[in-house]
N, C-alpha and C. Protein backbone atom coordinates (compact mmCIF):
# COMPACT_ATOMS: atom_id res chain seq x y z
N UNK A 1 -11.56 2.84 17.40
CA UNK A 1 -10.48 2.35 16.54
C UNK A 1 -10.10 0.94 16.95
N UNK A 2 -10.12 0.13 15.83
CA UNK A 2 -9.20 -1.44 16.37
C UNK A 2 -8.65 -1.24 16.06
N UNK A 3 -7.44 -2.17 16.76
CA UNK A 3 -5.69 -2.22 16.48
C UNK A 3 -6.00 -4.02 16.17
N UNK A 4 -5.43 -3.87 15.07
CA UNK A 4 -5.67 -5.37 14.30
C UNK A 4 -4.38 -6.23 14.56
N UNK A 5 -4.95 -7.25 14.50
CA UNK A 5 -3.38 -8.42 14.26
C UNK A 5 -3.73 -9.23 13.01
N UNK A 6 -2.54 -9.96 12.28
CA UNK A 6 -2.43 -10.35 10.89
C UNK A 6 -3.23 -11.47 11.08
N UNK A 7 -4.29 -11.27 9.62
CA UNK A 7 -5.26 -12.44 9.97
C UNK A 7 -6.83 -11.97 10.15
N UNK A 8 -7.14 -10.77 11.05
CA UNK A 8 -8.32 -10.60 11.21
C UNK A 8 -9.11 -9.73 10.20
N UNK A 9 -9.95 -9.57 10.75
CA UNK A 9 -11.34 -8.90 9.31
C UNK A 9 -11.67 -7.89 10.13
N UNK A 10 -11.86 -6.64 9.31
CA UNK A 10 -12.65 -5.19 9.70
C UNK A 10 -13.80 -4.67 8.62
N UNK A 11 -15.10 -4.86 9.46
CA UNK A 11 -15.57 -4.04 7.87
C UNK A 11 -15.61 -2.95 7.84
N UNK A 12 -15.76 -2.90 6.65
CA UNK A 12 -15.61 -0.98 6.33
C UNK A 12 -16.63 -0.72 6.13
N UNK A 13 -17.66 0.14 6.54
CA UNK A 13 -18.93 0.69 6.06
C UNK A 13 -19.11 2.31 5.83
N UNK A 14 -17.65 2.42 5.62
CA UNK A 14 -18.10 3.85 4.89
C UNK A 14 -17.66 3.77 3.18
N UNK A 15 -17.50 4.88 2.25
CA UNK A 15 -16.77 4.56 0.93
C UNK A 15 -15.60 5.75 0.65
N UNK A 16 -15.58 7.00 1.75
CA UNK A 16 -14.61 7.76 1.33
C UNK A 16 -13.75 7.34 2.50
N UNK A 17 -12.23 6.83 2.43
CA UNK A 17 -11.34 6.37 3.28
C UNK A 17 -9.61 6.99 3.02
N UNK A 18 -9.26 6.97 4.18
CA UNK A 18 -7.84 7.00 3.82
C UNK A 18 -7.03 5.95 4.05
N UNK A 19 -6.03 5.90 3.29
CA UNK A 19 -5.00 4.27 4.32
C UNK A 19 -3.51 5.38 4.14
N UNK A 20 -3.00 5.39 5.34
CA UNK A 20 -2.05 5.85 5.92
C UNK A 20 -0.97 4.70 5.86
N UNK A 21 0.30 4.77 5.90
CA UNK A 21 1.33 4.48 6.09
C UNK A 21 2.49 4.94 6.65
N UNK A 22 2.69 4.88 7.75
CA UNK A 22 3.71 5.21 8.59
C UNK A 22 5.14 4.55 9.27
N UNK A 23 6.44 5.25 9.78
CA UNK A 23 7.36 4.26 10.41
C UNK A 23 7.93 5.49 10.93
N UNK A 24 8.72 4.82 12.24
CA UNK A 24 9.82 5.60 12.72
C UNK A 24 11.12 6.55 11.73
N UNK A 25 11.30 7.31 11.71
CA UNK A 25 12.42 7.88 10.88
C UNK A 25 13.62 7.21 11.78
N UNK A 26 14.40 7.27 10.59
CA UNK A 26 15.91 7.20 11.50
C UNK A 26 16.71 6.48 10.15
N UNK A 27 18.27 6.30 10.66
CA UNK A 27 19.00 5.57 9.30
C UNK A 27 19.58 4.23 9.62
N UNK A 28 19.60 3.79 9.00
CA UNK A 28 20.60 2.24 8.81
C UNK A 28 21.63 2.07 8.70
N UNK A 29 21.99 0.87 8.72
CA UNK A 29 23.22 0.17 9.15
C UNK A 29 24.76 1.58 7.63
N UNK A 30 23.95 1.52 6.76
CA UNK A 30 24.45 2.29 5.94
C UNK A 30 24.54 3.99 6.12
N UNK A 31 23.88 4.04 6.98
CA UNK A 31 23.60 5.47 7.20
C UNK A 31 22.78 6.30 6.85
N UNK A 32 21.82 5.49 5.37
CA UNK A 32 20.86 5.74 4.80
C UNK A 32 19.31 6.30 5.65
N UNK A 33 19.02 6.72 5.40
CA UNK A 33 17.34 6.77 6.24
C UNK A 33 16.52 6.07 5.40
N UNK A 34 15.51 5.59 6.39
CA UNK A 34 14.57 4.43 5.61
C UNK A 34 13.30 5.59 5.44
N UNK A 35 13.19 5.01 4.49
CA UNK A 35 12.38 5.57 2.93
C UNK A 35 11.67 4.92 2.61
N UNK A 36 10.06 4.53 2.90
CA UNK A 36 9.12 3.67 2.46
C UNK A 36 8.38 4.42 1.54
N UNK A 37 8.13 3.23 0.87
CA UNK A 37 6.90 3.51 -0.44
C UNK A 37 5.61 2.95 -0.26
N UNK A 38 4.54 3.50 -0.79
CA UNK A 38 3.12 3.00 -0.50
C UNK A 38 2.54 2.86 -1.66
N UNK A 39 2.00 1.70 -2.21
CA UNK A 39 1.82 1.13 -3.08
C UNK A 39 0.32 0.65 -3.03
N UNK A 40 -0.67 0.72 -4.45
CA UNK A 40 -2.25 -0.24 -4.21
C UNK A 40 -2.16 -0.93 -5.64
N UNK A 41 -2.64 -2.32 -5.46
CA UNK A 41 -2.88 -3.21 -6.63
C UNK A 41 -4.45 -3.20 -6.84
N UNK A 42 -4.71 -3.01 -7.88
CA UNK A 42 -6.33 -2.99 -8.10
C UNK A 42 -6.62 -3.98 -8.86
N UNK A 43 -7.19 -5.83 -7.96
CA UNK A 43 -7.79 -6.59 -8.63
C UNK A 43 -9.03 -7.38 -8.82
N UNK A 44 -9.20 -7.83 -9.70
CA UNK A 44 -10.50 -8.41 -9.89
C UNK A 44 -10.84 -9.76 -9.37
N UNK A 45 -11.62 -10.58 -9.37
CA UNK A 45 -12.22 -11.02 -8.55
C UNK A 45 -11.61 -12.84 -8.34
N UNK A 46 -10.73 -13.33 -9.61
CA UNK A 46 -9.83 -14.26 -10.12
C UNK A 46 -8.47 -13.51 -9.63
N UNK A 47 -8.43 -12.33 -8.87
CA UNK A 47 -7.01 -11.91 -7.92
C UNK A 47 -5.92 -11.42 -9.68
N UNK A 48 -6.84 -11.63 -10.96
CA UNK A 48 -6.37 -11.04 -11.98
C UNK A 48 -6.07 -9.58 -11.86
N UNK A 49 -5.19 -8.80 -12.52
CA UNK A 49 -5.00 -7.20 -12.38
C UNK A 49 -5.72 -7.11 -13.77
N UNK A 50 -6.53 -5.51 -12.83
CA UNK A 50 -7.87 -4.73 -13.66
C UNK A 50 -6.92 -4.11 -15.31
N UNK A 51 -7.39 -4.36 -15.77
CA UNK A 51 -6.85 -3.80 -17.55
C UNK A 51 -7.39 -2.98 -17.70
N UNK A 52 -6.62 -1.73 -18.46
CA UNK A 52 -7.74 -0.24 -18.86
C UNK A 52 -7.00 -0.43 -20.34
N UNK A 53 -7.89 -0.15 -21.30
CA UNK A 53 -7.94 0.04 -23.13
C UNK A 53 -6.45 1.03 -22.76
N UNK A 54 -6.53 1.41 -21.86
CA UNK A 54 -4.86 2.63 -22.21
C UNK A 54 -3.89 1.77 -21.88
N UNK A 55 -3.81 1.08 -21.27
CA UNK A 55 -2.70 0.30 -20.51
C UNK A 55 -1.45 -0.08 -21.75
N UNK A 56 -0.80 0.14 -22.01
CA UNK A 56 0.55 -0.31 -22.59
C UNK A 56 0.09 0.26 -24.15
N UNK A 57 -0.15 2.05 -23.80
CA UNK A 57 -0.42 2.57 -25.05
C UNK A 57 -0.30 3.81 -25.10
N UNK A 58 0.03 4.75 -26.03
CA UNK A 58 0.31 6.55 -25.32
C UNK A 58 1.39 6.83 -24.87
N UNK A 59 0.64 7.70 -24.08
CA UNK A 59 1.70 8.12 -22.87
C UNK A 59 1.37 6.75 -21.22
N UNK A 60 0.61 5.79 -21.90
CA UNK A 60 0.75 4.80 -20.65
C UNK A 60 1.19 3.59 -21.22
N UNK A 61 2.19 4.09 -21.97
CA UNK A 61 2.75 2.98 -23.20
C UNK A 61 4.13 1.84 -21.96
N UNK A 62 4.12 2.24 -20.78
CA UNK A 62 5.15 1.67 -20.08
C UNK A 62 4.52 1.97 -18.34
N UNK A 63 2.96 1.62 -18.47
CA UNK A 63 1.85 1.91 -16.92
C UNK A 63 1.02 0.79 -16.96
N UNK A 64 0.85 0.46 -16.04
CA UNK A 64 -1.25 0.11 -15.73
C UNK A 64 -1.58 1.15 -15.28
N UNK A 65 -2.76 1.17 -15.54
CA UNK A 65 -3.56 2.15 -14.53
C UNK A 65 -3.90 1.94 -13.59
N UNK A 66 -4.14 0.60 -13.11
CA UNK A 66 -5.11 0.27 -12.10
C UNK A 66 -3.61 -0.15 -11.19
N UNK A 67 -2.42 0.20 -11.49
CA UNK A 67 -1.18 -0.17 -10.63
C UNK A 67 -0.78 0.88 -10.11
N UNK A 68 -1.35 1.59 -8.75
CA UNK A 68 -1.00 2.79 -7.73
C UNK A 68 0.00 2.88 -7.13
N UNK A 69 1.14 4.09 -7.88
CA UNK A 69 2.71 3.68 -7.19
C UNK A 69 3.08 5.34 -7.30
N UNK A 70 4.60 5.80 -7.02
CA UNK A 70 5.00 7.07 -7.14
C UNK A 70 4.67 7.44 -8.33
N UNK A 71 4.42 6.81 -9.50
CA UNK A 71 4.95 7.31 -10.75
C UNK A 71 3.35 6.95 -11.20
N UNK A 72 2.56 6.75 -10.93
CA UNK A 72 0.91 6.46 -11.33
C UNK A 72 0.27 7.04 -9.95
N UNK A 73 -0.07 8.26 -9.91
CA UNK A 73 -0.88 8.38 -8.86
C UNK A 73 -2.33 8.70 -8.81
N UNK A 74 -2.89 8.12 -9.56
CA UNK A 74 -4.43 8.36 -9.87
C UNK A 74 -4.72 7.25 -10.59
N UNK A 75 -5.50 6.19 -10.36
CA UNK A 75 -6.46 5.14 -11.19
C UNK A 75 -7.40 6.15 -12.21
N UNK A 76 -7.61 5.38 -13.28
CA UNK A 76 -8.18 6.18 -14.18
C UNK A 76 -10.04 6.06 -13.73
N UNK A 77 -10.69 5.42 -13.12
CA UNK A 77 -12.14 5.47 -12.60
C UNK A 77 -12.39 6.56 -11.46
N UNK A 78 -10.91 7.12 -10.96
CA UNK A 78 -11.14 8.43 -9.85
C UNK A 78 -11.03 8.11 -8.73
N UNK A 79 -11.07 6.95 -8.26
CA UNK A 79 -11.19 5.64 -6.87
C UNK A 79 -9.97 6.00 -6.45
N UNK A 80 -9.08 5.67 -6.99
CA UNK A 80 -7.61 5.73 -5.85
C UNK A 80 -6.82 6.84 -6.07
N UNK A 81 -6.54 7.48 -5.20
CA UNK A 81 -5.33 8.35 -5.57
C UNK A 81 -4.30 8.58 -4.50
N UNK A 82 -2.78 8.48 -4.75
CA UNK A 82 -2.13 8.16 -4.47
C UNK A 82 -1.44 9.40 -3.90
N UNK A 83 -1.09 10.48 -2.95
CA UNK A 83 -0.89 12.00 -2.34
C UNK A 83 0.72 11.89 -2.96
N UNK A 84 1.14 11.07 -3.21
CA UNK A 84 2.76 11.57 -3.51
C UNK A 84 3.97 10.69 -2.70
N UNK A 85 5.10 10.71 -3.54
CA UNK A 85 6.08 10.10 -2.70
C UNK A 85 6.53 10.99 -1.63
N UNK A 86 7.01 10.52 -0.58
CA UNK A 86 7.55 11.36 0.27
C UNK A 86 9.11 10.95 0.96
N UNK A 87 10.00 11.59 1.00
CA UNK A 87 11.67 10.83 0.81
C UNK A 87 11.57 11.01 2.59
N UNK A 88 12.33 9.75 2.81
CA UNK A 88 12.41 9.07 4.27
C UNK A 88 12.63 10.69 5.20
N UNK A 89 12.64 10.89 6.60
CA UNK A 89 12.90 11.50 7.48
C UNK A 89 14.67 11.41 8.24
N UNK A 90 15.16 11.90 8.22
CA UNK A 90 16.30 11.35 9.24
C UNK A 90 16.41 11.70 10.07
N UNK A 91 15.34 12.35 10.81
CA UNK A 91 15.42 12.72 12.74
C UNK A 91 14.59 10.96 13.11
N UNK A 92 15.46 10.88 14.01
CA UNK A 92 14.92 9.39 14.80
C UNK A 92 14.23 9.84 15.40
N UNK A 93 14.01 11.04 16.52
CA UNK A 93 13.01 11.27 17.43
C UNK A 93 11.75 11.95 16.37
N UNK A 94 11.24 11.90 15.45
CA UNK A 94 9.95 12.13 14.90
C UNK A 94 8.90 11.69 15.25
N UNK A 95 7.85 12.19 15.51
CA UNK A 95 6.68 11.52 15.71
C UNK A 95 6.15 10.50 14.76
N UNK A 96 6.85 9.25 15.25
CA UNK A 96 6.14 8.07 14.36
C UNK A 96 5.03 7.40 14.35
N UNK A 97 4.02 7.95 15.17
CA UNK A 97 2.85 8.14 14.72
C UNK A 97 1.99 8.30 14.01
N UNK A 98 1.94 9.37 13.01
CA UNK A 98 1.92 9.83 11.96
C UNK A 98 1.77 9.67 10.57
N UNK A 99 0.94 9.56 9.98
CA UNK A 99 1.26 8.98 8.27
C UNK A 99 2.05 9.75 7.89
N UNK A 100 3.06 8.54 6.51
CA UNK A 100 3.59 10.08 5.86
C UNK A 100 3.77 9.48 4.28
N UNK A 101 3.15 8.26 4.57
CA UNK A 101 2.30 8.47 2.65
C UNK A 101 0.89 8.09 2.68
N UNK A 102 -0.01 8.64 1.93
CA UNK A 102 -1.44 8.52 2.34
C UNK A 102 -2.14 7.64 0.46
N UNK A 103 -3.07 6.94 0.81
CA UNK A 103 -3.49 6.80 -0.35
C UNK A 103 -5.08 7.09 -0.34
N UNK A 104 -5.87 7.65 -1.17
CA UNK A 104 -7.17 7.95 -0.87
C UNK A 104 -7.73 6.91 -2.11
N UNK A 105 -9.15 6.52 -0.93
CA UNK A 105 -9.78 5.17 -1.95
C UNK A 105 -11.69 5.91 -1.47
N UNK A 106 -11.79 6.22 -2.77
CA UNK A 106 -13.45 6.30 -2.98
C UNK A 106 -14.01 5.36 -3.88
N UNK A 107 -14.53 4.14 -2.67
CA UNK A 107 -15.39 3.09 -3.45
C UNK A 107 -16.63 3.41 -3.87
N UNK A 108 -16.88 4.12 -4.38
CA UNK A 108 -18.47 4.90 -4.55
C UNK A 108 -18.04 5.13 -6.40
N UNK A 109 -16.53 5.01 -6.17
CA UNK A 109 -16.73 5.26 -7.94
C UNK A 109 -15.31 4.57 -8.11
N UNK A 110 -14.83 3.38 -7.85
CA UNK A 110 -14.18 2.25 -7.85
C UNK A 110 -14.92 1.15 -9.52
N UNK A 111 -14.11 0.88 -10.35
CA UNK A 111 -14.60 0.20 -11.54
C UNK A 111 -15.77 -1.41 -10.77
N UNK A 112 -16.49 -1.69 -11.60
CA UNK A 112 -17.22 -2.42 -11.51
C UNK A 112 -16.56 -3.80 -11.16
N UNK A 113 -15.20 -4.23 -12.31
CA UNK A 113 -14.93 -5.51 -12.25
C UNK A 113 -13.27 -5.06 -10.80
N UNK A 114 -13.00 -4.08 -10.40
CA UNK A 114 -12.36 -4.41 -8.86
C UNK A 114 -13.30 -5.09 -7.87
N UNK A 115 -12.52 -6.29 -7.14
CA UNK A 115 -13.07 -6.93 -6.26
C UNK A 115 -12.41 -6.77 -5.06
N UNK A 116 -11.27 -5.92 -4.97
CA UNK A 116 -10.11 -5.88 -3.99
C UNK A 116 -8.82 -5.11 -4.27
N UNK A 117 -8.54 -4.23 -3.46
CA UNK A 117 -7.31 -3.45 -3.70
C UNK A 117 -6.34 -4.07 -2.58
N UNK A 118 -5.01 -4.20 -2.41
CA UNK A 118 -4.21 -4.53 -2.08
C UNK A 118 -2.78 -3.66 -1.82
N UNK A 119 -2.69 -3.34 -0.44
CA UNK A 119 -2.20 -2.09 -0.07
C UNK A 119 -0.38 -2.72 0.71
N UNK A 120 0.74 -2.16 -0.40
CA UNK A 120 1.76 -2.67 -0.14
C UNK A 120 2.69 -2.02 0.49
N UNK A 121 3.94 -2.04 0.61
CA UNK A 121 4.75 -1.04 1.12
C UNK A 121 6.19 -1.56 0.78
N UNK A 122 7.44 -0.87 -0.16
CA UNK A 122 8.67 -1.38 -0.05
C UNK A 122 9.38 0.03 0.86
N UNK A 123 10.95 -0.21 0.38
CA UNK A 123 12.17 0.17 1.18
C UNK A 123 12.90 0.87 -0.33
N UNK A 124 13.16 2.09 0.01
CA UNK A 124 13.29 2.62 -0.97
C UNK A 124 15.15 2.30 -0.92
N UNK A 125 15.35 1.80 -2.30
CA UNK A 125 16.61 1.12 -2.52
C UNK A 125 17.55 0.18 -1.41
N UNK A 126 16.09 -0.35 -1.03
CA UNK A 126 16.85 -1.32 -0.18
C UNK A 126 18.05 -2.28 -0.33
N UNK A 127 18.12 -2.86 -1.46
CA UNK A 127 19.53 -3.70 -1.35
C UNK A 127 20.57 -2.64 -1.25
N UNK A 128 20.78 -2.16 -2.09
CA UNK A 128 21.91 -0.96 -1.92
C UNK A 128 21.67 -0.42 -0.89
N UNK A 129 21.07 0.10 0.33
CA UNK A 129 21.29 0.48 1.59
C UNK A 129 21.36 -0.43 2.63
N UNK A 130 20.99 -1.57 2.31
CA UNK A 130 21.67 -2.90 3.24
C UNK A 130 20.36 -2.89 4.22
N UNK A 131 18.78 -2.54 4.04
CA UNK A 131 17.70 -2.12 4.33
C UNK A 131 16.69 -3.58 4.43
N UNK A 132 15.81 -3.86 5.59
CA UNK A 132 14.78 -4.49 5.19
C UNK A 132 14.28 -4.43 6.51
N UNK A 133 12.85 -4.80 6.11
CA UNK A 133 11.38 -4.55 7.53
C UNK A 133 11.91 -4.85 8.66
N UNK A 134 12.58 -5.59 8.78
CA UNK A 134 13.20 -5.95 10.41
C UNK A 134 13.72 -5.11 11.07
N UNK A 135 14.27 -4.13 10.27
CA UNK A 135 15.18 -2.67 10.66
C UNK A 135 14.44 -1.73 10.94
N UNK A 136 13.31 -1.54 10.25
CA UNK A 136 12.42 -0.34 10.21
C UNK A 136 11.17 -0.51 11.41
N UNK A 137 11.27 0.93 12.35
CA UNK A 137 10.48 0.17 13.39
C UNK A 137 9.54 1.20 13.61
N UNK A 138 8.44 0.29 14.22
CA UNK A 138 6.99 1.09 14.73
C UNK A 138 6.17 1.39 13.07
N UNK A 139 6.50 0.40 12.08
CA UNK A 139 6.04 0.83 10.51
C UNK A 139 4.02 0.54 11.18
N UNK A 140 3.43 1.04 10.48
CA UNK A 140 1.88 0.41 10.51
C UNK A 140 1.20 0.94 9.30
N UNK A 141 0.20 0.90 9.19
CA UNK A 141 -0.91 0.81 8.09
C UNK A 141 -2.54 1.39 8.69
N UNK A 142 -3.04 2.33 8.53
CA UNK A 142 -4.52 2.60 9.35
C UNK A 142 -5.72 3.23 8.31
N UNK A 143 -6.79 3.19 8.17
CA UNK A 143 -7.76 2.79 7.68
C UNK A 143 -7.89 3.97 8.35
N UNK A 144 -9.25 5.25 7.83
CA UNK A 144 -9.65 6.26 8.77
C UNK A 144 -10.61 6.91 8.06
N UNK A 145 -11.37 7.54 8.06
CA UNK A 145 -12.70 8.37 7.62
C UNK A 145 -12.10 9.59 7.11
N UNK A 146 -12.38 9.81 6.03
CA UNK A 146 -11.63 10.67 5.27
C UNK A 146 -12.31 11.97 5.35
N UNK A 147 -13.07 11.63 6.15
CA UNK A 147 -14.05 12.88 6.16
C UNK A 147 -13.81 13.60 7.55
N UNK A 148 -13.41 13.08 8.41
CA UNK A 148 -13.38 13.61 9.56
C UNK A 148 -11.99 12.93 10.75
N UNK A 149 -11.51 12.09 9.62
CA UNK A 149 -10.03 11.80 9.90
C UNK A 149 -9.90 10.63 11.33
N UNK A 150 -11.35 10.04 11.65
CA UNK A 150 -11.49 8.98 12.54
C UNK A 150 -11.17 7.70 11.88
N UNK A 151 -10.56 7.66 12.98
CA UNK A 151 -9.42 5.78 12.73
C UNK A 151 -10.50 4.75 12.55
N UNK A 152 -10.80 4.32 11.51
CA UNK A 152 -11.04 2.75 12.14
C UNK A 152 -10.46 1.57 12.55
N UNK A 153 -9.34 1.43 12.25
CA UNK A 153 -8.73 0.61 12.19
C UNK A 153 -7.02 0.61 11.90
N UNK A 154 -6.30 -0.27 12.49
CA UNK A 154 -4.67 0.53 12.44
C UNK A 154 -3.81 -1.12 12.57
N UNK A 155 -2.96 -1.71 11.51
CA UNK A 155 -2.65 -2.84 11.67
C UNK A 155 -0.83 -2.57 12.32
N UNK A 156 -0.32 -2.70 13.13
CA UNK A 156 1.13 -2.24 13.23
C UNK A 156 2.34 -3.94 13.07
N UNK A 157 2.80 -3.32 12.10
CA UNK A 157 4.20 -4.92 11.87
C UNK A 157 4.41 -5.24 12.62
N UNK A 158 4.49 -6.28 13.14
CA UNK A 158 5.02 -6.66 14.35
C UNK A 158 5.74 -7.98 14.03
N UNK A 159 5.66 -8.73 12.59
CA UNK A 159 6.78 -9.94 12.38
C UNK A 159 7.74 -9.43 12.31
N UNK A 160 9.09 -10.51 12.27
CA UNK A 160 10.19 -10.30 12.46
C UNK A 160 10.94 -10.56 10.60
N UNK A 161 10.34 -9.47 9.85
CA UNK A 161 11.03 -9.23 8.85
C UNK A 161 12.42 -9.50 8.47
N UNK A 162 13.05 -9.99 8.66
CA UNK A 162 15.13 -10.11 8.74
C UNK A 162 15.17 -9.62 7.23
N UNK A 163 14.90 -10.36 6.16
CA UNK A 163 15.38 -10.46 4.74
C UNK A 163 14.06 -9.34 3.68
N UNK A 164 13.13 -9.24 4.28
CA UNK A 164 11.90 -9.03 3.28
C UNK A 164 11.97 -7.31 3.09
N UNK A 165 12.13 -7.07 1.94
CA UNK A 165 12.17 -5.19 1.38
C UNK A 165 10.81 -5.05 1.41
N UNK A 166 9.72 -5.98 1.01
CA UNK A 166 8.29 -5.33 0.39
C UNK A 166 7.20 -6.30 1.20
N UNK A 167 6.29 -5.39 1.76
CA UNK A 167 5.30 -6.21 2.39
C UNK A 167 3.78 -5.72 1.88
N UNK A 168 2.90 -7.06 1.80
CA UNK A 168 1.88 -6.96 1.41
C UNK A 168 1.27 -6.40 3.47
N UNK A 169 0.94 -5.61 3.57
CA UNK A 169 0.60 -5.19 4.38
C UNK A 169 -0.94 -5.47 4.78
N UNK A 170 -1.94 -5.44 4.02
CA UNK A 170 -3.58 -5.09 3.90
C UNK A 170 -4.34 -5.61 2.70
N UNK A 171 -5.61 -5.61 2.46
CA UNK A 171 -6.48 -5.27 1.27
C UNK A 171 -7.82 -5.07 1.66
N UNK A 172 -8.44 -4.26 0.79
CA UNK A 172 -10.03 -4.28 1.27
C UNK A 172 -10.98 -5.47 -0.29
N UNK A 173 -11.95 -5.83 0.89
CA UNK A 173 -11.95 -6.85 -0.29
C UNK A 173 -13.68 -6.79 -0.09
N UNK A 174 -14.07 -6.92 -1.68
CA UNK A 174 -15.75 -6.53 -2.01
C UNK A 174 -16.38 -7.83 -1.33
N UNK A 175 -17.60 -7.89 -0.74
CA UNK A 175 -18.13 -8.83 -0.31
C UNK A 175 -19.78 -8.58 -0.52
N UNK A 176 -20.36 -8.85 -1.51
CA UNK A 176 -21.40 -8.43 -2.17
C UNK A 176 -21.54 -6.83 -2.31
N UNK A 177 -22.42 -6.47 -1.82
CA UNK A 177 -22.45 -4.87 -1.45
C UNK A 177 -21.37 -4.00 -0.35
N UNK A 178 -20.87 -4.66 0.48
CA UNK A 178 -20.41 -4.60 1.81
C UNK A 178 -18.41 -4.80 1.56
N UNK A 179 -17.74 -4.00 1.74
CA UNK A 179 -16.61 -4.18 1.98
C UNK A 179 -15.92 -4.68 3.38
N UNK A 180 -14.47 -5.10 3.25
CA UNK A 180 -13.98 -4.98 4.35
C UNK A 180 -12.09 -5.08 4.37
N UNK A 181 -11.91 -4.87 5.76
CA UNK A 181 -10.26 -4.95 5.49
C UNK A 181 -9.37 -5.99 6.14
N UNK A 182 -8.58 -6.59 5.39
CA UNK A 182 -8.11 -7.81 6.02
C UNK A 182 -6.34 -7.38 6.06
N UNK A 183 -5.76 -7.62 7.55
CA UNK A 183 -4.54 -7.68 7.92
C UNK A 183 -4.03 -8.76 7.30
N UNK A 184 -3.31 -8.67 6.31
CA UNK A 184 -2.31 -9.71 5.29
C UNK A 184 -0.89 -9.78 6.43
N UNK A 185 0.00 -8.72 6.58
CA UNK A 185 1.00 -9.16 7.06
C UNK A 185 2.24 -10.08 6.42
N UNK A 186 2.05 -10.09 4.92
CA UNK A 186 3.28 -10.96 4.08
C UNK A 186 3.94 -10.37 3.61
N UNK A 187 5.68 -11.12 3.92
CA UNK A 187 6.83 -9.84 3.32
C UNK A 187 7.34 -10.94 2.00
N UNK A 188 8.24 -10.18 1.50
CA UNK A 188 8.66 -10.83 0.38
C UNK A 188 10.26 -9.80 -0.02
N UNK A 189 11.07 -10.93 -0.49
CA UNK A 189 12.87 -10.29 -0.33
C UNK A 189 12.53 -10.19 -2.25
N UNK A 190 12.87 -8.83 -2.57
CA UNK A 190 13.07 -8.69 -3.88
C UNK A 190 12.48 -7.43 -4.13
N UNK A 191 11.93 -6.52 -3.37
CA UNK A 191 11.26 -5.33 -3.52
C UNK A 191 9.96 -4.83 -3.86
N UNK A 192 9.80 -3.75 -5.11
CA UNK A 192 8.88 -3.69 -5.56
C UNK A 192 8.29 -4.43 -7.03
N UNK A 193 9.96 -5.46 -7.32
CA UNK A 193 9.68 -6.62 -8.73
C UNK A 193 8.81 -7.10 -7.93
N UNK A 194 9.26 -8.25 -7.07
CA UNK A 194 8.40 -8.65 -6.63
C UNK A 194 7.00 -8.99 -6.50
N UNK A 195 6.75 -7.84 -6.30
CA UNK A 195 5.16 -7.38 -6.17
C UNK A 195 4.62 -7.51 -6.92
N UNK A 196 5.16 -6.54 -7.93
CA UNK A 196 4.83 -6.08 -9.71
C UNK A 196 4.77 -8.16 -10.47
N UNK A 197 5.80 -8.53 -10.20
CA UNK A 197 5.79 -10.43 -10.70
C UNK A 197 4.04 -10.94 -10.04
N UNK A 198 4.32 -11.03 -8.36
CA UNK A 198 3.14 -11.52 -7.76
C UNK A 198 2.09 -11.40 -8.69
N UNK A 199 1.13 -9.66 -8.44
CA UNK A 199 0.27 -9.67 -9.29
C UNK A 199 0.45 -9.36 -10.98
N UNK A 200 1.37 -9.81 -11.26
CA UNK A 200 1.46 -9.70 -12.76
C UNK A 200 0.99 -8.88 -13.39
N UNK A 201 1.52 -7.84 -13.03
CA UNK A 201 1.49 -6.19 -13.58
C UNK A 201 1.80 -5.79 -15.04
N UNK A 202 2.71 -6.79 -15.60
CA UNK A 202 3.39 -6.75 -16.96
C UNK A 202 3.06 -7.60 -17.83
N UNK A 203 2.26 -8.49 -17.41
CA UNK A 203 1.04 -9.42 -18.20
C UNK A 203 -0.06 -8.29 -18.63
N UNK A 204 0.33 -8.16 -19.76
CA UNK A 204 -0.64 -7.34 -20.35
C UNK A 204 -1.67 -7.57 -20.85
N UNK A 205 -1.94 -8.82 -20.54
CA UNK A 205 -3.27 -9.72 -21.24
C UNK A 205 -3.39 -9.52 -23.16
């Protein structure tokens, strides 16, 4: 297993993976318990977000598909799927170790025009709980063989978040045939808009 710092490269040479997301339980200044969300952006190769013919139509008349969140938990190509929200812990002594939102990524049947998924994380109603990364401790991100649950790789926060609700945490990014995973490490104060603005989720092309 490497333990990564923001900045470096891991390749991935398998295609069935998990990415874990984890943090200490406990509550805030509000009394709230912190409540993270785990989030994947699925884009193409211009860092454009992937379009599916359903996207802003149906019953996905107000979705992307290729935008992996509580409320979309399955990409429509079968590649990502998202295990579920899970509402914060409030024992502080928990084993924070531990994932406790998981996202599963099978690049073996990932769409043709993804060049990179992008693996985020907010604070569940953070302004109203007076909440952000600086507060939330021991959070990390780990990469692992989905098959037999071996780590490859495990990036743990370690900036000093003060203001930022939502962090770009990771991405795995296509490199001809060959993937790999890069420690991003960027927060951003505004949540999960934010994010959704960044990669222009609501640009419906």
């Amino acid at each position: 297993m490497d333990l990564v710092k923001k900045g470096d490269h891991v390749e991935i040479s398998l295609l069935n993976i998990g990415v874990g997301l984890g943090w200490k339980g406990g509550k805030g200044v509000t009394g709230h318990p912190y409540d993270l969300d785990l989030q994947a952006f699925i884009l193409k190769q211009d860092e454009k977000f992937v379009i599916h013919p359903d996207d802003n139509s149906g019953e996905w008349h107000d979705k992307r598909r290729y935008f992996i969140y509580f409320n979309n938990l399955n990409s429509p190509d079968g590649a990502v799927t998202h295990t579920g929200d899970v509402d914060g812990d409030e024992d502080e002594e928990e084993d924070d170790s531990q994932d406790k939102e998981t996202i599963y990524v099978d690049l073996s049947k990932l769409t043709h025009e993804a060049t990179q998924i992008v693996f985020t994380a907010t604070i569940e109603d953070a302004e109203s709980r007076k909440q952000d990364f600086g507060q939330v401790q021991n959070s990390f991100i780990r990469i692992y063989n989905r098959d037999n649950d071996e780590e490859i790789c495990r990036y743990d926060l370690e900036d000093d978040f003060s203001v930022e609700n939502a962090v770009e945490f990771g991405r795995l990014i296509r490199n001809g045939s060959s993937w790999e995973f890069e420690a991003l490490g960027l927060g951003h104060d505004g949540g999960l808009l934010a994010l959704v603005n960044k990669f222009k989720v609501e640009d419906w092309g």
